[in-house]
PDBML (XML) file of the C-alpha atoms, coordinates in Angstrom:
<?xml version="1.0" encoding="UTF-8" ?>
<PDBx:datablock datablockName="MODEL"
   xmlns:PDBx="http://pdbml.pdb.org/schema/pdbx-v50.xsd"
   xmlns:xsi="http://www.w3.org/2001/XMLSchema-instance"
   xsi:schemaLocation="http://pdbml.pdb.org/schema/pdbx-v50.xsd pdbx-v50.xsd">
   <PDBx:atom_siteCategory>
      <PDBx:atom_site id="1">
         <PDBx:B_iso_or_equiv>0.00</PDBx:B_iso_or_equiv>
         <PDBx:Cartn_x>-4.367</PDBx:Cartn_x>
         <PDBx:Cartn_y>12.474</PDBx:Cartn_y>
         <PDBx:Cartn_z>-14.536</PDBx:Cartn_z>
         <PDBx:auth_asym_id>A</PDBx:auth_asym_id>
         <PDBx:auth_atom_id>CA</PDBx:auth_atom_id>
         <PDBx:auth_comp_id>UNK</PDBx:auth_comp_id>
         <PDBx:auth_seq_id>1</PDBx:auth_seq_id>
         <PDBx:group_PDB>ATOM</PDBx:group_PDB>
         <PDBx:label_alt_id xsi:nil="true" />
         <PDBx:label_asym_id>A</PDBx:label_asym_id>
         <PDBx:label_atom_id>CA</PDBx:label_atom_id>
         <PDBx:label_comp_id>UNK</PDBx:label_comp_id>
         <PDBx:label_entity_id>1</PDBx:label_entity_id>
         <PDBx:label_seq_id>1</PDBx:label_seq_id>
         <PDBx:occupancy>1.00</PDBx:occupancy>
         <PDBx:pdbx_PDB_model_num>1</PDBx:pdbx_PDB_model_num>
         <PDBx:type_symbol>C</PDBx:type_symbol>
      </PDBx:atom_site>
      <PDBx:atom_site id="2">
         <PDBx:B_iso_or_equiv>0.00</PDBx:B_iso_or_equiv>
         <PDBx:Cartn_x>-6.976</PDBx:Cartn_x>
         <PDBx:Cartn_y>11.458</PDBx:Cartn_y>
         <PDBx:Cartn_z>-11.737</PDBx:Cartn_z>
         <PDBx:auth_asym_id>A</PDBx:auth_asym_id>
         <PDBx:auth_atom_id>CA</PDBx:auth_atom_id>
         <PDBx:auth_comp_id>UNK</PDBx:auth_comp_id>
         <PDBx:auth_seq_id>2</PDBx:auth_seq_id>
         <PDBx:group_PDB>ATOM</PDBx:group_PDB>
         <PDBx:label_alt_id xsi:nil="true" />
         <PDBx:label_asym_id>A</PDBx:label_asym_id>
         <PDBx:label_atom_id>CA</PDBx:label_atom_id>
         <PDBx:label_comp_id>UNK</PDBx:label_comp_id>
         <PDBx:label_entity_id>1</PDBx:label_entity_id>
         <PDBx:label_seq_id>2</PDBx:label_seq_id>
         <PDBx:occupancy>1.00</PDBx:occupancy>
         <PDBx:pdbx_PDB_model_num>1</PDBx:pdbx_PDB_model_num>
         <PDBx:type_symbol>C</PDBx:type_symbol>
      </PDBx:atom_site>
      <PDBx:atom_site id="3">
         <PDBx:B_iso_or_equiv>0.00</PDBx:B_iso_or_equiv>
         <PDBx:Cartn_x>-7.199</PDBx:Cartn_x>
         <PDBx:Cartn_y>8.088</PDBx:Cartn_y>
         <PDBx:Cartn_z>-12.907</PDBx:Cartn_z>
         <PDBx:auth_asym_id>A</PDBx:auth_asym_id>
         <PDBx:auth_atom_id>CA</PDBx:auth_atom_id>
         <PDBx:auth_comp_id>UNK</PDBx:auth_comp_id>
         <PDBx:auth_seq_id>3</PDBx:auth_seq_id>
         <PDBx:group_PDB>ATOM</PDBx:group_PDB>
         <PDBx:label_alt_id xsi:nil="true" />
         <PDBx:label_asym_id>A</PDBx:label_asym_id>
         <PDBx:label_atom_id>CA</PDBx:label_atom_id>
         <PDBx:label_comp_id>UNK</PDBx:label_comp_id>
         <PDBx:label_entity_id>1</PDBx:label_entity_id>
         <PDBx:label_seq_id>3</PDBx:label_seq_id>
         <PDBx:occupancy>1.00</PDBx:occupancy>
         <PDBx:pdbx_PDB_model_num>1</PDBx:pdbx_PDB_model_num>
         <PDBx:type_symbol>C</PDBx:type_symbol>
      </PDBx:atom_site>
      <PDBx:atom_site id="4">
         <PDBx:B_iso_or_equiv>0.00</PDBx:B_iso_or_equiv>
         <PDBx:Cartn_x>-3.126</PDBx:Cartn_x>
         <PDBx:Cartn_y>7.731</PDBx:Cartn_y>
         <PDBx:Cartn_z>-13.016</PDBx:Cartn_z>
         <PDBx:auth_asym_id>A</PDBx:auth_asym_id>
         <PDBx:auth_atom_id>CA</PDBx:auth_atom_id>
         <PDBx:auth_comp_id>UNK</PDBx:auth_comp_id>
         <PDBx:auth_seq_id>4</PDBx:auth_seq_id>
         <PDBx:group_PDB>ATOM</PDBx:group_PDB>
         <PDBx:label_alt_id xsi:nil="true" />
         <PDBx:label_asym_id>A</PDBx:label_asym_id>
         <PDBx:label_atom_id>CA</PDBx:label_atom_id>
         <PDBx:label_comp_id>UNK</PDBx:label_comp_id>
         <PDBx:label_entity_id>1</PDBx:label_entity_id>
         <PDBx:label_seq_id>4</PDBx:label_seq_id>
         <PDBx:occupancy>1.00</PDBx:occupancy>
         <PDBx:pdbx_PDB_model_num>1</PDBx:pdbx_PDB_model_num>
         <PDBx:type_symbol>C</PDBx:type_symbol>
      </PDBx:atom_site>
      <PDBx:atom_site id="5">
         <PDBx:B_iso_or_equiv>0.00</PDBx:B_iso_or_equiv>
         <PDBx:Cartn_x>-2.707</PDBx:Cartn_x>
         <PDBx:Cartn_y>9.308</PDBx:Cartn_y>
         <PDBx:Cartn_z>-9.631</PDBx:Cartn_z>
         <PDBx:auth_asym_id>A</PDBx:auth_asym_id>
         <PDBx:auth_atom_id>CA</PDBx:auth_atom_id>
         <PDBx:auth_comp_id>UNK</PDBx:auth_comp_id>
         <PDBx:auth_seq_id>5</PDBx:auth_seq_id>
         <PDBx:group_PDB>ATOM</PDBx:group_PDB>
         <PDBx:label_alt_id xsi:nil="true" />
         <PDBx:label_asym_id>A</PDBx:label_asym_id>
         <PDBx:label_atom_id>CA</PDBx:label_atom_id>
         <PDBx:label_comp_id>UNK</PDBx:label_comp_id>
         <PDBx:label_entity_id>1</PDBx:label_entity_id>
         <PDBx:label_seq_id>5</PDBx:label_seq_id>
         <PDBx:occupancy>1.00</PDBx:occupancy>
         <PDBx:pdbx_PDB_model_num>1</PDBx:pdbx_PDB_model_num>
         <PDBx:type_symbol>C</PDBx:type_symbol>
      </PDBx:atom_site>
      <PDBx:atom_site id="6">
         <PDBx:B_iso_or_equiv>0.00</PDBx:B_iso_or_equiv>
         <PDBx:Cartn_x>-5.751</PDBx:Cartn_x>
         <PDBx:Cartn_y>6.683</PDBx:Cartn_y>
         <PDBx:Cartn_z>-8.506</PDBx:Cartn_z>
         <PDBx:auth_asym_id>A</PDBx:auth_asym_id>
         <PDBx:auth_atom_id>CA</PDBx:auth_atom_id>
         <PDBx:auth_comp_id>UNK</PDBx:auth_comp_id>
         <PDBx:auth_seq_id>6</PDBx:auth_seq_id>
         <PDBx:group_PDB>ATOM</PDBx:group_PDB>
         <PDBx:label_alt_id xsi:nil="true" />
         <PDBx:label_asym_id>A</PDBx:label_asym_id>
         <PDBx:label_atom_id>CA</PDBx:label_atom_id>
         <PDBx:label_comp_id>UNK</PDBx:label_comp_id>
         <PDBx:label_entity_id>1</PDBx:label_entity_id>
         <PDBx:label_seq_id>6</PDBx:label_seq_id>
         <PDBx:occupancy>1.00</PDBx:occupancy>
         <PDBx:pdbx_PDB_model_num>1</PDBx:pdbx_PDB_model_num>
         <PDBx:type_symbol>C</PDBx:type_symbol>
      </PDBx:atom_site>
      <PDBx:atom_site id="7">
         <PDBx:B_iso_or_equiv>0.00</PDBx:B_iso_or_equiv>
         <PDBx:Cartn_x>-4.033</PDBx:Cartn_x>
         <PDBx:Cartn_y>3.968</PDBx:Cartn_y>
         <PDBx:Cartn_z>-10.028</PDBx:Cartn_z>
         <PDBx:auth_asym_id>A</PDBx:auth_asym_id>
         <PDBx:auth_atom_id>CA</PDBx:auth_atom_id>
         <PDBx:auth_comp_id>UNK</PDBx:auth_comp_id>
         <PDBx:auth_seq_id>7</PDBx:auth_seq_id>
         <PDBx:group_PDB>ATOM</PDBx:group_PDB>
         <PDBx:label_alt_id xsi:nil="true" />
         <PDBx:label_asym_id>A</PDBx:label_asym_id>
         <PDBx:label_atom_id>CA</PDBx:label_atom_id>
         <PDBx:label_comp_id>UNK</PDBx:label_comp_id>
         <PDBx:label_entity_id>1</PDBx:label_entity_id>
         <PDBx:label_seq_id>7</PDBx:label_seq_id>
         <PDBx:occupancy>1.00</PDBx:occupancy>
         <PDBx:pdbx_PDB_model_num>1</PDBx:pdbx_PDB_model_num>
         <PDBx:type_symbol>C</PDBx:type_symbol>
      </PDBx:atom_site>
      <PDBx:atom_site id="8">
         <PDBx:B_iso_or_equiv>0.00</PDBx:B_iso_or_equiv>
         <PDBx:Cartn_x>-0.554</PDBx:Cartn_x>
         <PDBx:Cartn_y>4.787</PDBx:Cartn_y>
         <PDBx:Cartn_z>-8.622</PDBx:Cartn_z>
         <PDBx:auth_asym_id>A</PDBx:auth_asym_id>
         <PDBx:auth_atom_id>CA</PDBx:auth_atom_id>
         <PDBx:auth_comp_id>UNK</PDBx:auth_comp_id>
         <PDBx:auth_seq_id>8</PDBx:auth_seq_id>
         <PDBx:group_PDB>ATOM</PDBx:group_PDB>
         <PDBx:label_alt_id xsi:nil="true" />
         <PDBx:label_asym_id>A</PDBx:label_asym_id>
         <PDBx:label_atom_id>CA</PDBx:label_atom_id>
         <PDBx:label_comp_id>UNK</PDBx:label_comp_id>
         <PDBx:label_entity_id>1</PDBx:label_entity_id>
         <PDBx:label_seq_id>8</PDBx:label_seq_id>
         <PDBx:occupancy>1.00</PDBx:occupancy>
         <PDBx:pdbx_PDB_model_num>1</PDBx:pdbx_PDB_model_num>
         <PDBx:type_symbol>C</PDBx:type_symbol>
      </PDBx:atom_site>
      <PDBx:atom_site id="9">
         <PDBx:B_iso_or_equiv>0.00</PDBx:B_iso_or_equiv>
         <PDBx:Cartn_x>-2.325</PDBx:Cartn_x>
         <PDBx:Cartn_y>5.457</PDBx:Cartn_y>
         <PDBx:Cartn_z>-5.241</PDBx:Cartn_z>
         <PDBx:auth_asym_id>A</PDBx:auth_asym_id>
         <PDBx:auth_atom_id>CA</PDBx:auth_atom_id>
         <PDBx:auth_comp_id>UNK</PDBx:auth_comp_id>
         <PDBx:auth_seq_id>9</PDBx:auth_seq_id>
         <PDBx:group_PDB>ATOM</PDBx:group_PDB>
         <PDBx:label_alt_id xsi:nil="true" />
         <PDBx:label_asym_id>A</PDBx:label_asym_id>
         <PDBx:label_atom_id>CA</PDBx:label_atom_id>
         <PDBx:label_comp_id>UNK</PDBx:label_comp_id>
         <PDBx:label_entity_id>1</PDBx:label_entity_id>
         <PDBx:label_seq_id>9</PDBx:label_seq_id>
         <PDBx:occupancy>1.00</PDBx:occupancy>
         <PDBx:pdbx_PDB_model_num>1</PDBx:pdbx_PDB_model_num>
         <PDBx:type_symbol>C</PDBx:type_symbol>
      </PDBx:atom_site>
      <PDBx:atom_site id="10">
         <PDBx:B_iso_or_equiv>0.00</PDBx:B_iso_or_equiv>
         <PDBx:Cartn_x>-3.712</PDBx:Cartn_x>
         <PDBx:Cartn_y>1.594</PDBx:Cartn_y>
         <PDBx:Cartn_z>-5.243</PDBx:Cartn_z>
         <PDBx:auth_asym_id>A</PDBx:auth_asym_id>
         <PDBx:auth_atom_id>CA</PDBx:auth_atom_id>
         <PDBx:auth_comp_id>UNK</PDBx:auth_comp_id>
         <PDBx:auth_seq_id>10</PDBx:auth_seq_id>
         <PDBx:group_PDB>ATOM</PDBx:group_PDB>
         <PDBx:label_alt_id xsi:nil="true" />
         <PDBx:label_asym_id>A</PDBx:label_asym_id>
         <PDBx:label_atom_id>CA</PDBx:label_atom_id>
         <PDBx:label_comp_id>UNK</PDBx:label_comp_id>
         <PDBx:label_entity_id>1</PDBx:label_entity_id>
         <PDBx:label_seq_id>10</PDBx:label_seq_id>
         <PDBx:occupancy>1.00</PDBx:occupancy>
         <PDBx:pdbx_PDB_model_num>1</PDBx:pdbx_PDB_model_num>
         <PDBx:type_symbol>C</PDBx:type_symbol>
      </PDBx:atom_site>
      <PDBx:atom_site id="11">
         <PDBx:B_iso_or_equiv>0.00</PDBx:B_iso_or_equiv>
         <PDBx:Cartn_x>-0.718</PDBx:Cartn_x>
         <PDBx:Cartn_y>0.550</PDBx:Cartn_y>
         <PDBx:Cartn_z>-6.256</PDBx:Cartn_z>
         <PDBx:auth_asym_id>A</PDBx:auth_asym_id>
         <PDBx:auth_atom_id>CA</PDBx:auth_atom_id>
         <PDBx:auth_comp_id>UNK</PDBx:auth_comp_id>
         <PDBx:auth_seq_id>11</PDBx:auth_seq_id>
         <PDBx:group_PDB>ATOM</PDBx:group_PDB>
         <PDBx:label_alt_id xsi:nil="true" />
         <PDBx:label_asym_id>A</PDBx:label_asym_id>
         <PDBx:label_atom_id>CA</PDBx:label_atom_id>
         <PDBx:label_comp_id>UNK</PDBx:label_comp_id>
         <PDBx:label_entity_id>1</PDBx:label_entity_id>
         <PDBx:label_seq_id>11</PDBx:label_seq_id>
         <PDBx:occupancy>1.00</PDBx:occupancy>
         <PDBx:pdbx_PDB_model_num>1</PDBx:pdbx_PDB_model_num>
         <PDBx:type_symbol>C</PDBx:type_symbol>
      </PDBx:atom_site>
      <PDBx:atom_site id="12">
         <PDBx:B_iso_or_equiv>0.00</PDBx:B_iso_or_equiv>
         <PDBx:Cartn_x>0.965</PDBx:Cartn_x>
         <PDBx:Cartn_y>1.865</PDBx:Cartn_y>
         <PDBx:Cartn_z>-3.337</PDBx:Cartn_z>
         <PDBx:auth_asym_id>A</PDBx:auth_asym_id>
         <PDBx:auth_atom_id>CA</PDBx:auth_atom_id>
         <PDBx:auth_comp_id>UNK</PDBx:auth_comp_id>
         <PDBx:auth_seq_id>12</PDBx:auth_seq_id>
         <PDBx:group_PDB>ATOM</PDBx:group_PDB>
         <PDBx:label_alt_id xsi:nil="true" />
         <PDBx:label_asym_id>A</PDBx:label_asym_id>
         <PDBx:label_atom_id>CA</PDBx:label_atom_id>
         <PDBx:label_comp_id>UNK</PDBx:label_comp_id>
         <PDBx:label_entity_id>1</PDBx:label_entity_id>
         <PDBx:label_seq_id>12</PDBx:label_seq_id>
         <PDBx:occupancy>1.00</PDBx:occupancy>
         <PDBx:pdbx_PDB_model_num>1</PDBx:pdbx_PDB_model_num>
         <PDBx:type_symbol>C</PDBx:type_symbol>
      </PDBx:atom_site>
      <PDBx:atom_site id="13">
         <PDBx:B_iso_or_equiv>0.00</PDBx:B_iso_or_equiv>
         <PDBx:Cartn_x>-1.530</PDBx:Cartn_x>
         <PDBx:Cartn_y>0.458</PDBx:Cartn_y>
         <PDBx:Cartn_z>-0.934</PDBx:Cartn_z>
         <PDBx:auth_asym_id>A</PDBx:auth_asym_id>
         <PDBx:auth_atom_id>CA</PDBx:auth_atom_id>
         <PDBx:auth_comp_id>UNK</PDBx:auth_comp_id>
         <PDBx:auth_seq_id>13</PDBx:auth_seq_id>
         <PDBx:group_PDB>ATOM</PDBx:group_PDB>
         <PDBx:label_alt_id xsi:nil="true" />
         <PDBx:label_asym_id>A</PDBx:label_asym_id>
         <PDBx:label_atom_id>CA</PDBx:label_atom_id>
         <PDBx:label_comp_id>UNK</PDBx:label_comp_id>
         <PDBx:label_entity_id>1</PDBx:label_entity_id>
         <PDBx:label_seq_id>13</PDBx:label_seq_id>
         <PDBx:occupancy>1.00</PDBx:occupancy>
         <PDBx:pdbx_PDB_model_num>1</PDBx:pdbx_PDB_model_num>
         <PDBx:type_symbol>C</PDBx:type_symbol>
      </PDBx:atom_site>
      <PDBx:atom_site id="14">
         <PDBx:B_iso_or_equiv>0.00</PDBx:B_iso_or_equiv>
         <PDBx:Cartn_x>-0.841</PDBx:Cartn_x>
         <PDBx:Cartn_y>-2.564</PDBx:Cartn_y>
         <PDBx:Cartn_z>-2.339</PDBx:Cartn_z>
         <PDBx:auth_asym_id>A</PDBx:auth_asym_id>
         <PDBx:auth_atom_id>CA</PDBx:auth_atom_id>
         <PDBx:auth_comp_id>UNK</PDBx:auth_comp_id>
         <PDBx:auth_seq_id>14</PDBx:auth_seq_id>
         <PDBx:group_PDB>ATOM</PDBx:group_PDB>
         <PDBx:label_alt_id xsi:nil="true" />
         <PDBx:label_asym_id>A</PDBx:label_asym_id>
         <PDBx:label_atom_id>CA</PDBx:label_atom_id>
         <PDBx:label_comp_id>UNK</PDBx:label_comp_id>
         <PDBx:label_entity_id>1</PDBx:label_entity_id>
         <PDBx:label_seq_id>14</PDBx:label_seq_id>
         <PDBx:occupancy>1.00</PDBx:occupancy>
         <PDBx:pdbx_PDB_model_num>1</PDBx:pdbx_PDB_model_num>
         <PDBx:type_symbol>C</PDBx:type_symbol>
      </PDBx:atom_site>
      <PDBx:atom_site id="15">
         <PDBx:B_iso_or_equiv>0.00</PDBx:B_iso_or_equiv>
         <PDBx:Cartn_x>2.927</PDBx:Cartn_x>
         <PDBx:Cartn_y>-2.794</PDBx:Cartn_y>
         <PDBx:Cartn_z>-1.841</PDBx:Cartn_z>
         <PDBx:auth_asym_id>A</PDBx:auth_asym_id>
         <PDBx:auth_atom_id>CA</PDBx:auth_atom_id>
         <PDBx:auth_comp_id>UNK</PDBx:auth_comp_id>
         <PDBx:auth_seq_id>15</PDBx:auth_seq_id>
         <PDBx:group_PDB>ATOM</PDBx:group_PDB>
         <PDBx:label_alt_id xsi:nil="true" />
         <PDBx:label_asym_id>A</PDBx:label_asym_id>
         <PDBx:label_atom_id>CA</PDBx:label_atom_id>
         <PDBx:label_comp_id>UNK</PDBx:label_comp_id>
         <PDBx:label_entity_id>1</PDBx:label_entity_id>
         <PDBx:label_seq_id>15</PDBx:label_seq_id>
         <PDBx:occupancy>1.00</PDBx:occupancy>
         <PDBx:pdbx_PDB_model_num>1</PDBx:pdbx_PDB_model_num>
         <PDBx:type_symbol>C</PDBx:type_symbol>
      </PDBx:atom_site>
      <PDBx:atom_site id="16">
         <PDBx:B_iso_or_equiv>0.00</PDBx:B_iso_or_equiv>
         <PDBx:Cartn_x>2.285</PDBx:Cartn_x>
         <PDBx:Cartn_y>-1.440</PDBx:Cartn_y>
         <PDBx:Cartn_z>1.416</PDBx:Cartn_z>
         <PDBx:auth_asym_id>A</PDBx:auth_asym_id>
         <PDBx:auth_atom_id>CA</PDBx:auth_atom_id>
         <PDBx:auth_comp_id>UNK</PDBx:auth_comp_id>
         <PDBx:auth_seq_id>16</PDBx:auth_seq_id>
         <PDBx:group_PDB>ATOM</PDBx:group_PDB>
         <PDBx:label_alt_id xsi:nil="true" />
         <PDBx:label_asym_id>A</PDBx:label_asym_id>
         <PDBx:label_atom_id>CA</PDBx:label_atom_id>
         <PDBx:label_comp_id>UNK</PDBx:label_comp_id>
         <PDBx:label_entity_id>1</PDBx:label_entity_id>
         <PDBx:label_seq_id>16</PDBx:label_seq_id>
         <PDBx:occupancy>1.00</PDBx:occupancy>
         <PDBx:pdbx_PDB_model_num>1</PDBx:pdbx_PDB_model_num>
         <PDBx:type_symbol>C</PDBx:type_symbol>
      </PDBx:atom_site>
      <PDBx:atom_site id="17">
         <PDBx:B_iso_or_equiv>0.00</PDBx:B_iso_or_equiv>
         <PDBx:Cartn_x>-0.079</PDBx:Cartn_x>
         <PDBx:Cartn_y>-4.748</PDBx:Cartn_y>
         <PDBx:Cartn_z>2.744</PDBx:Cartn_z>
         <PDBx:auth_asym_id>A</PDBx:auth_asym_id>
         <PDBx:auth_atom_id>CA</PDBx:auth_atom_id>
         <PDBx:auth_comp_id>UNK</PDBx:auth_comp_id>
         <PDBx:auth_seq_id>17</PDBx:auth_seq_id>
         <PDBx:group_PDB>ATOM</PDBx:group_PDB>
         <PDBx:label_alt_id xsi:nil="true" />
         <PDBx:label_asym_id>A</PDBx:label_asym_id>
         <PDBx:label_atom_id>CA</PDBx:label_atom_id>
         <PDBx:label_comp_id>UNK</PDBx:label_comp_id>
         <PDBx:label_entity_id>1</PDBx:label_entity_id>
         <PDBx:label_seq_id>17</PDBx:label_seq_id>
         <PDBx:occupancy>1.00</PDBx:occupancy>
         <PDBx:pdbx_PDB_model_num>1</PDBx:pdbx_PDB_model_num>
         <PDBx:type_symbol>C</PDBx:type_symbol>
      </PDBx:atom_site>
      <PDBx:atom_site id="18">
         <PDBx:B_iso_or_equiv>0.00</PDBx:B_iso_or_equiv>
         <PDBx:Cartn_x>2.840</PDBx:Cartn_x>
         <PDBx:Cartn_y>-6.233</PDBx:Cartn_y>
         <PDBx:Cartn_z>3.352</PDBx:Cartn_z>
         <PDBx:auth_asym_id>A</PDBx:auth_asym_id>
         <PDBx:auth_atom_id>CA</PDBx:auth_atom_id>
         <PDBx:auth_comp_id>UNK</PDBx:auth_comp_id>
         <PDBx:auth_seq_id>18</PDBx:auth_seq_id>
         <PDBx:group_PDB>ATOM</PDBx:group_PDB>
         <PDBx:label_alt_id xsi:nil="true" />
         <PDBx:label_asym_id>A</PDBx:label_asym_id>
         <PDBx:label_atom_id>CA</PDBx:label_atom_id>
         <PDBx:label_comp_id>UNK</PDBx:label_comp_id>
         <PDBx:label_entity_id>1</PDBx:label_entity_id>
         <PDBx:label_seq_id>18</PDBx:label_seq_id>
         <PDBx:occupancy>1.00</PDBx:occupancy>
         <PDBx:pdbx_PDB_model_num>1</PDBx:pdbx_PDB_model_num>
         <PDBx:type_symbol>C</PDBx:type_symbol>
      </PDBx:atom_site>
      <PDBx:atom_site id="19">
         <PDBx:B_iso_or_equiv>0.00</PDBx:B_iso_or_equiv>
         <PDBx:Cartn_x>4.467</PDBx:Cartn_x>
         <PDBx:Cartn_y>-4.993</PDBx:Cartn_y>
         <PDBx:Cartn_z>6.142</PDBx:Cartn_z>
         <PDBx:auth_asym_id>A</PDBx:auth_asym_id>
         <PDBx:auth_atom_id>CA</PDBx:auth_atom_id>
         <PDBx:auth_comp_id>UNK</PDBx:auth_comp_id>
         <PDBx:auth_seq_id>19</PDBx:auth_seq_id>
         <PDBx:group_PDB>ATOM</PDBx:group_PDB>
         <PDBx:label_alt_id xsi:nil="true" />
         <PDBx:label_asym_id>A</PDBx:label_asym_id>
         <PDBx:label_atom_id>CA</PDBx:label_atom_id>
         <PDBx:label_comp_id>UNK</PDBx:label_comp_id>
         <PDBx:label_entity_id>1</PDBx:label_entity_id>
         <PDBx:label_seq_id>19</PDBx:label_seq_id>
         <PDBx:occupancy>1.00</PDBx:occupancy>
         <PDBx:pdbx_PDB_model_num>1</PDBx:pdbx_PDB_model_num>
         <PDBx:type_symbol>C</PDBx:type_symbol>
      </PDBx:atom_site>
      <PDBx:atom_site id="20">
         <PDBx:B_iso_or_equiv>0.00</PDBx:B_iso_or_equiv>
         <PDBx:Cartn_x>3.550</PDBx:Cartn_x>
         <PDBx:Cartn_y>-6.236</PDBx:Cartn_y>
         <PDBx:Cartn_z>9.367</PDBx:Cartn_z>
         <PDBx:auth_asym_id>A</PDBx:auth_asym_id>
         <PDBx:auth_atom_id>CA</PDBx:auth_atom_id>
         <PDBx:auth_comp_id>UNK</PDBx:auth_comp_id>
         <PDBx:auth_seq_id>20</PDBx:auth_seq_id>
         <PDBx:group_PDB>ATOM</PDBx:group_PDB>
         <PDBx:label_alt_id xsi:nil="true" />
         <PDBx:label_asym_id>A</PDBx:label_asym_id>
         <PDBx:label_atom_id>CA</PDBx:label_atom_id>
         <PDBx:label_comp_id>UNK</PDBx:label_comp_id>
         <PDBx:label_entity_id>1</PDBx:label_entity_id>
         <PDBx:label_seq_id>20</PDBx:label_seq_id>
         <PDBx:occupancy>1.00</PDBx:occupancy>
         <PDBx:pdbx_PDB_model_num>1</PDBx:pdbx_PDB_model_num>
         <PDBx:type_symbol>C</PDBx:type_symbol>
      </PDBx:atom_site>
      <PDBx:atom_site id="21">
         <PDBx:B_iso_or_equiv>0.00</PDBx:B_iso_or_equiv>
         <PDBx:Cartn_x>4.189</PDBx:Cartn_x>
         <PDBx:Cartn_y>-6.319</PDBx:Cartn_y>
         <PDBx:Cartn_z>12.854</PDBx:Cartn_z>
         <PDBx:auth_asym_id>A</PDBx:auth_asym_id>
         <PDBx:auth_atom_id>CA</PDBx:auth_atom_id>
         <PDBx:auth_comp_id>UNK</PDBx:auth_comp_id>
         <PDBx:auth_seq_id>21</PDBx:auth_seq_id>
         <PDBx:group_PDB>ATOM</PDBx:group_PDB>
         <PDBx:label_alt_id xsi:nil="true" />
         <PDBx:label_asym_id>A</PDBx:label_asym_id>
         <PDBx:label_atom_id>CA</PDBx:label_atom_id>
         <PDBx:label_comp_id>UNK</PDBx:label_comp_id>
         <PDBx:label_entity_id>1</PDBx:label_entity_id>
         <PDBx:label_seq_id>21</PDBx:label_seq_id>
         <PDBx:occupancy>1.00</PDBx:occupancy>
         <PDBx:pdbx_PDB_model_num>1</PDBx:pdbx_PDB_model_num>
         <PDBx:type_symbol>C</PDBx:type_symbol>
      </PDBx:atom_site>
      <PDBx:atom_site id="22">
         <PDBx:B_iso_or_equiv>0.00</PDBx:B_iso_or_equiv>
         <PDBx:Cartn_x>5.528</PDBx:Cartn_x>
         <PDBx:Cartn_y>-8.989</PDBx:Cartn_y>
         <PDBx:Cartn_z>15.347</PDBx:Cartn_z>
         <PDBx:auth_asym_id>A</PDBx:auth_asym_id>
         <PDBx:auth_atom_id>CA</PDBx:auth_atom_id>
         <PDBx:auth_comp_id>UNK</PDBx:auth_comp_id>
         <PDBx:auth_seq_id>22</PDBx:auth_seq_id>
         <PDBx:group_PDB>ATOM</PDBx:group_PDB>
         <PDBx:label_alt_id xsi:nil="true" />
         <PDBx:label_asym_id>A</PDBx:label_asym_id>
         <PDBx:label_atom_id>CA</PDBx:label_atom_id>
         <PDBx:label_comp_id>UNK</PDBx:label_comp_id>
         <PDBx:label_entity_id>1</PDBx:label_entity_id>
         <PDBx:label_seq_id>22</PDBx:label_seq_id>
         <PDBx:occupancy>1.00</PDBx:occupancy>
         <PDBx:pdbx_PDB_model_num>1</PDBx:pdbx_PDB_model_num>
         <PDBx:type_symbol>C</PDBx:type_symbol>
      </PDBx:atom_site>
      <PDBx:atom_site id="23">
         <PDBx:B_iso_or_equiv>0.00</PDBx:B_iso_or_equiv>
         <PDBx:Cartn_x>4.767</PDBx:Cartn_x>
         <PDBx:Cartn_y>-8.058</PDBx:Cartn_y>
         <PDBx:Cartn_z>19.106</PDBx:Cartn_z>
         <PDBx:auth_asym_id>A</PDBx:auth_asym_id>
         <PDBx:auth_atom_id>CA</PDBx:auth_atom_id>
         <PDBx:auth_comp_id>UNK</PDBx:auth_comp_id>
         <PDBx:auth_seq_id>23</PDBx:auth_seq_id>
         <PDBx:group_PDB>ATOM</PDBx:group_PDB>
         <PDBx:label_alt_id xsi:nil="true" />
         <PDBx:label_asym_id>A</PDBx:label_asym_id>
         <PDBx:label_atom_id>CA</PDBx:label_atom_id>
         <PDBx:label_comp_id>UNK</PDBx:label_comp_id>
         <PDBx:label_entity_id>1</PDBx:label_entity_id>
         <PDBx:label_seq_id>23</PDBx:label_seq_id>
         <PDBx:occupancy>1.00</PDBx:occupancy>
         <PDBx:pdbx_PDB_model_num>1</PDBx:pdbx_PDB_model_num>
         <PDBx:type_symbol>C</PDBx:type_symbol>
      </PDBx:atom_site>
      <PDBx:atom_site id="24">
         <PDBx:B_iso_or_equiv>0.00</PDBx:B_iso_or_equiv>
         <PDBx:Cartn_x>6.573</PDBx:Cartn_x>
         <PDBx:Cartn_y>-9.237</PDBx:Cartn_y>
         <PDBx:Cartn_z>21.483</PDBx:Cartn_z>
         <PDBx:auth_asym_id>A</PDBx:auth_asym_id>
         <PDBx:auth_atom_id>CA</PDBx:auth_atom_id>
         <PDBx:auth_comp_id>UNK</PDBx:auth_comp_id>
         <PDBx:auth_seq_id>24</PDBx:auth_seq_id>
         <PDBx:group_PDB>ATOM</PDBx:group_PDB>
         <PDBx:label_alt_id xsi:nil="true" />
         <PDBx:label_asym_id>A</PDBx:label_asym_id>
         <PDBx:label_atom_id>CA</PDBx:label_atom_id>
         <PDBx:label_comp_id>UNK</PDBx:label_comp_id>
         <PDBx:label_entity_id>1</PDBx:label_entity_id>
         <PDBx:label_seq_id>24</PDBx:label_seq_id>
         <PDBx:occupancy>1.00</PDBx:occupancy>
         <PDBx:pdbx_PDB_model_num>1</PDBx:pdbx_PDB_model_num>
         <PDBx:type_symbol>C</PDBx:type_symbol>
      </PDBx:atom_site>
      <PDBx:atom_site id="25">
         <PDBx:B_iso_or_equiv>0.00</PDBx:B_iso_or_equiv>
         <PDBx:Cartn_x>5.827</PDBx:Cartn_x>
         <PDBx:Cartn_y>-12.808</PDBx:Cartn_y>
         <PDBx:Cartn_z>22.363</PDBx:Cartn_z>
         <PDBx:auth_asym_id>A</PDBx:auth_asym_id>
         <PDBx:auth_atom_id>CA</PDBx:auth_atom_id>
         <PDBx:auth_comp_id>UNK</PDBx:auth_comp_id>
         <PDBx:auth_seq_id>25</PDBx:auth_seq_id>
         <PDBx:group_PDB>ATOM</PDBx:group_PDB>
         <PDBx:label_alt_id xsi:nil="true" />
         <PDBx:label_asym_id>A</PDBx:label_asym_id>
         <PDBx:label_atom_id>CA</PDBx:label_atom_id>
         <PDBx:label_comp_id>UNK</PDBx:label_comp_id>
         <PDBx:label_entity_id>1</PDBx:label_entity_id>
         <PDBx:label_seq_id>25</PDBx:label_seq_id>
         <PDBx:occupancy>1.00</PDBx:occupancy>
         <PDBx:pdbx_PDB_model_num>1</PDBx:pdbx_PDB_model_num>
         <PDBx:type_symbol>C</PDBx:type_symbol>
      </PDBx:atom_site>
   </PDBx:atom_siteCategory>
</PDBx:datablock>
């Protein structure tokens, strides 16, 4: 279960490098 829950966990990170944000300018 550790190693599921780590895997999930990474996978979420990895969808989550890709949001961003513009600043003004």
């Amino acid at each position: 279960q550790v190693v599921l829950l780590l895997i999930a966990l990474l996978a979420i990170l990895w969808l989550g490098s890709g949001i961003y944000r513009v600043q003004p300018g």
